[in-house]
C-alpha atoms as a PDB file:
ATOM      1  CA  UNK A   1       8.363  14.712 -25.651  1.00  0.00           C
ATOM      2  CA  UNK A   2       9.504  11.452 -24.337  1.00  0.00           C
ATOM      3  CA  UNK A   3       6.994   8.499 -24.352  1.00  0.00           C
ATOM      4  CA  UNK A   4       5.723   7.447 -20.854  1.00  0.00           C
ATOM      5  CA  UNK A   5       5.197   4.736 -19.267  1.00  0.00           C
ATOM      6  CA  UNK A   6       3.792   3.887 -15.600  1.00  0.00           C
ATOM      7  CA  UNK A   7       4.259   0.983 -13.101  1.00  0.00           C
ATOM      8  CA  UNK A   8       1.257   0.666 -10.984  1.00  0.00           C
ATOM      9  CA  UNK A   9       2.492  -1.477  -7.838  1.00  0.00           C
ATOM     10  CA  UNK A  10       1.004  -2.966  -4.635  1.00  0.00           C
ATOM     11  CA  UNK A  11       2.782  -2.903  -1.796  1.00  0.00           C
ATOM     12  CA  UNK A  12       2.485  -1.244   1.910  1.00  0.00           C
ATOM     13  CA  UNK A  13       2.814   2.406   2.131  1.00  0.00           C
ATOM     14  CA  UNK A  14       6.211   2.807   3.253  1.00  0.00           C
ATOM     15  CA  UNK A  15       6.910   6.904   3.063  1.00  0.00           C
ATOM     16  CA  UNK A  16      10.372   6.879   3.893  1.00  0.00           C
ATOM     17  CA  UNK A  17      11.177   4.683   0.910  1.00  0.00           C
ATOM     18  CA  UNK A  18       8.747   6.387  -1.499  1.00  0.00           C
ATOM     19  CA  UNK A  19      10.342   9.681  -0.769  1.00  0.00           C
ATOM     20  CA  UNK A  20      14.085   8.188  -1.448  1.00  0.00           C
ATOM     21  CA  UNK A  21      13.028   6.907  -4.724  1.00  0.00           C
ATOM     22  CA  UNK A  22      11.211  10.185  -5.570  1.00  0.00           C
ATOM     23  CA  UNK A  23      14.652  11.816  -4.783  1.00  0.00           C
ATOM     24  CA  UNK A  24      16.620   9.421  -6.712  1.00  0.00           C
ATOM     25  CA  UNK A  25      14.420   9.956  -9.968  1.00  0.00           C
ATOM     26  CA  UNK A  26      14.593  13.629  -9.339  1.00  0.00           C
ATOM     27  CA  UNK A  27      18.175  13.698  -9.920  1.00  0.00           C
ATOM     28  CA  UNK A  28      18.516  11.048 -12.489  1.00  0.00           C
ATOM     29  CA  UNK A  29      19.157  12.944 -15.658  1.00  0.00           C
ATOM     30  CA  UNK A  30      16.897  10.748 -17.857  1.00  0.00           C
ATOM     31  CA  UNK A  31      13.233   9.845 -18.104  1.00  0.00           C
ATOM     32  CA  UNK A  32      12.382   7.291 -14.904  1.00  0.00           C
ATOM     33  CA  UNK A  33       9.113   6.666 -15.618  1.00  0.00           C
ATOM     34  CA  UNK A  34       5.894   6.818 -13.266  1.00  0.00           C
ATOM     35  CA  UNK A  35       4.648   4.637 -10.443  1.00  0.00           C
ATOM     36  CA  UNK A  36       1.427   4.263  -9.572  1.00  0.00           C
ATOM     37  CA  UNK A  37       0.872   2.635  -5.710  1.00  0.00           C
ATOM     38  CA  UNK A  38      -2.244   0.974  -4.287  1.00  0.00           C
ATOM     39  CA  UNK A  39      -1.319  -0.037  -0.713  1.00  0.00           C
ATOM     40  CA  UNK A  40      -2.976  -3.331  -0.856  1.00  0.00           C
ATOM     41  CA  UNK A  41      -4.782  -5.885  -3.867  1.00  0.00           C
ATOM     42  CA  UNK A  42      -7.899  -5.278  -2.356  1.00  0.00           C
ATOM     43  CA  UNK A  43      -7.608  -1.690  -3.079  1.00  0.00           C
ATOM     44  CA  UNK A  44      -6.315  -2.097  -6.419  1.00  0.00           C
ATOM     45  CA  UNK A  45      -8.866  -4.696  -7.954  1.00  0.00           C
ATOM     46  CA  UNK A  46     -11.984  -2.213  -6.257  1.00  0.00           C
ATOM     47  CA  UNK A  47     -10.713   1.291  -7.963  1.00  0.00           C
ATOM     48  CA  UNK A  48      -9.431  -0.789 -11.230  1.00  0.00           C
ATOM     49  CA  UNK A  49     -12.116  -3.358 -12.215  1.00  0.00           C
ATOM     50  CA  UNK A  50     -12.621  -5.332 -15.132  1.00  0.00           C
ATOM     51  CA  UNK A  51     -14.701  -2.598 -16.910  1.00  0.00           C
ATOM     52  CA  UNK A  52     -12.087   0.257 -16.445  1.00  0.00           C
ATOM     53  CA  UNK A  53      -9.431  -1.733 -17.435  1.00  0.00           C
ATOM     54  CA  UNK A  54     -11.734  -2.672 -20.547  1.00  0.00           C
ATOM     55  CA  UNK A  55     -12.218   1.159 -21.115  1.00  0.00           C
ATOM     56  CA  UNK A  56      -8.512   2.134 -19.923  1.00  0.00           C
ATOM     57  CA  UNK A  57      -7.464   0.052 -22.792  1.00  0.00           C
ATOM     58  CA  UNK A  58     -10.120   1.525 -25.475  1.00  0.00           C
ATOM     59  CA  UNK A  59      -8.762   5.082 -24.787  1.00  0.00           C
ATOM     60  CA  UNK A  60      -5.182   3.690 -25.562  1.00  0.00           C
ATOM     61  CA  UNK A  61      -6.252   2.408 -28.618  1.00  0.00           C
ATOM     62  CA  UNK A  62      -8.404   5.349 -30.012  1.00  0.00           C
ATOM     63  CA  UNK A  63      -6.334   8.276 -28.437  1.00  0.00           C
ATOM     64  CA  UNK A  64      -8.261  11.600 -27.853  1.00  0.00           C
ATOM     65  CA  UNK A  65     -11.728  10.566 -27.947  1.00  0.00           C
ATOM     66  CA  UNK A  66     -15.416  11.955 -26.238  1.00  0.00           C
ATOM     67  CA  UNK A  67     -16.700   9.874 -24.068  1.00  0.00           C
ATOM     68  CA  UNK A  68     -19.986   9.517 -25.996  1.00  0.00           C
ATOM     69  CA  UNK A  69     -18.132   8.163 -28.916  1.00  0.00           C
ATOM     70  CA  UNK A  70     -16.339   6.065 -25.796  1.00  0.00           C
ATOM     71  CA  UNK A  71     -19.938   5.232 -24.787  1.00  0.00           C
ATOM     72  CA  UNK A  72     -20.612   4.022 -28.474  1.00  0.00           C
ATOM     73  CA  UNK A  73     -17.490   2.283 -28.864  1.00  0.00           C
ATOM     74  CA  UNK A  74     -18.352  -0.296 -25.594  1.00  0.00           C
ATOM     75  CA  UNK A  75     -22.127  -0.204 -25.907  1.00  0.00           C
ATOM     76  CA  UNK A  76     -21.858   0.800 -22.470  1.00  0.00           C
ATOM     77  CA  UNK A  77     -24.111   3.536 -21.015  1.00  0.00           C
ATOM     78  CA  UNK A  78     -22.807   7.145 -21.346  1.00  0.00           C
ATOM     79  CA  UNK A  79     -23.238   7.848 -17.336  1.00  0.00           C
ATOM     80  CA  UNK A  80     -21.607   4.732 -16.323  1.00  0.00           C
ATOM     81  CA  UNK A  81     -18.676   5.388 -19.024  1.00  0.00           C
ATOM     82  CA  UNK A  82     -18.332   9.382 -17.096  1.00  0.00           C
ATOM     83  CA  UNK A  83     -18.099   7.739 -13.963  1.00  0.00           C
ATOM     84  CA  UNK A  84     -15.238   4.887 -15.232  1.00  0.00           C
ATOM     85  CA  UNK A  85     -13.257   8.559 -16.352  1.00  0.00           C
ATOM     86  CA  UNK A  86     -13.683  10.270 -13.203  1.00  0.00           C
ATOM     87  CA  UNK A  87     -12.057   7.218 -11.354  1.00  0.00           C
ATOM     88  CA  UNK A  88      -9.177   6.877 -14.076  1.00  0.00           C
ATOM     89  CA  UNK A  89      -8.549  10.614 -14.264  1.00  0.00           C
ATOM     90  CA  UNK A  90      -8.354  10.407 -10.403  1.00  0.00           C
ATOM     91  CA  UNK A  91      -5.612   8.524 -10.279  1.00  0.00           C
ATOM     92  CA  UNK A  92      -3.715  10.077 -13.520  1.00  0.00           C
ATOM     93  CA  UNK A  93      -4.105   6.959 -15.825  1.00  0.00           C
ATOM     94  CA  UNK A  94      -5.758   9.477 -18.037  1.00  0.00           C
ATOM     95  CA  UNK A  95      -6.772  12.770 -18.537  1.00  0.00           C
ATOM     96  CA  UNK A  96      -9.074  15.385 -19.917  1.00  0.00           C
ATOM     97  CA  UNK A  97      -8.321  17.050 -23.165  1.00  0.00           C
ATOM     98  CA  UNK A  98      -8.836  20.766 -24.680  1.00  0.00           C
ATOM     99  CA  UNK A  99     -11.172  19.052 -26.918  1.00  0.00           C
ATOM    100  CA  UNK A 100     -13.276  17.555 -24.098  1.00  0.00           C
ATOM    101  CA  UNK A 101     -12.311  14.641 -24.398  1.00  0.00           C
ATOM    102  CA  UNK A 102      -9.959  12.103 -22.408  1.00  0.00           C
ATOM    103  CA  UNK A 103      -6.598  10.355 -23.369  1.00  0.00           C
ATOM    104  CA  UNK A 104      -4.179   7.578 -21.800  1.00  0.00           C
ATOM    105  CA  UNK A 105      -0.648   9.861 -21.878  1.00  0.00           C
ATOM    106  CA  UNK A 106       1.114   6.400 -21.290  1.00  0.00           C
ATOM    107  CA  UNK A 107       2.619   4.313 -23.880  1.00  0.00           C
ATOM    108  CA  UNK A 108       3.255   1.350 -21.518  1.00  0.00           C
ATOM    109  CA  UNK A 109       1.813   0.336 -18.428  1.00  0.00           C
ATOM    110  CA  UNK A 110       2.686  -2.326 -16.464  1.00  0.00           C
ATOM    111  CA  UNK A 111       1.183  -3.541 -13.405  1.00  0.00           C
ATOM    112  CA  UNK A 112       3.459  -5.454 -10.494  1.00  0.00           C
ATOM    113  CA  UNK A 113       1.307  -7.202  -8.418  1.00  0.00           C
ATOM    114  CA  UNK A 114       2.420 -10.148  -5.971  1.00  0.00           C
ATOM    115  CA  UNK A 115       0.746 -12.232  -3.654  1.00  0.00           C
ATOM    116  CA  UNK A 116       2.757 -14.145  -0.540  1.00  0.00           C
ATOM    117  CA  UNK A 117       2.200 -16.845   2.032  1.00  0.00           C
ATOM    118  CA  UNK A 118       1.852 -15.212   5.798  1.00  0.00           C
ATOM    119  CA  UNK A 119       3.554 -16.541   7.833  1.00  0.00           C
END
């Protein structure tokens, strides 16, 4: 299995050009990687805060791991830490395992976030 690796992005929903780009890695005949889109910053910081990025990157590091032993690892509460994995698994930055517990099934992820001037 080929490694994986997302790009989470912010940017206005545009369909149209989502769906052409969805076609275009459809037919490519290697691995594209996955995108991840939040249609605005504001968005993006409230469903990925500083503590879920702090616990996204824990379950990187330890791989297939309870979320007790999660829990432990942060000296965070066990409810709060559930609540962190419901939002992640959510939006597919990780997910549940036969084991019971949860993993991060990206290798790389890489977040593209830019800010302009209106005007």
């Amino acid at each position: 299995m080929e490694a994986r690796t997302l790009t989470i992005t912010v940017q206005q929903p545009d369909w149209q050009a989502a769906l052409r780009s969805a076609g275009k890695a459809a037919q490519s005949e290697t691995y594209q990687g996955e995108t991840l889109n939040f249609e605005s910053a504001d968005v993006f910081l409230g469903r990925l805060a500083a503590l879920r990025w702090s616990l996204l990157r824990q379950i990187m590091r330890l791989g297939d791991v309870s979320i007790r032993e999660l829990a432990r690892q942060i000296g965070r509460d066990v409810r709060r830490i559930h609540d962190d994995v419901v939002v992640l698994t959510e939006l597919g930055l990780i997910e549940r395992t036969a084991s019971g517990g949860v993993l991060c099934p990206f290798v790389d992820i890489h977040v593209d976030l830019h800010f302009r001037k209106a005007g």
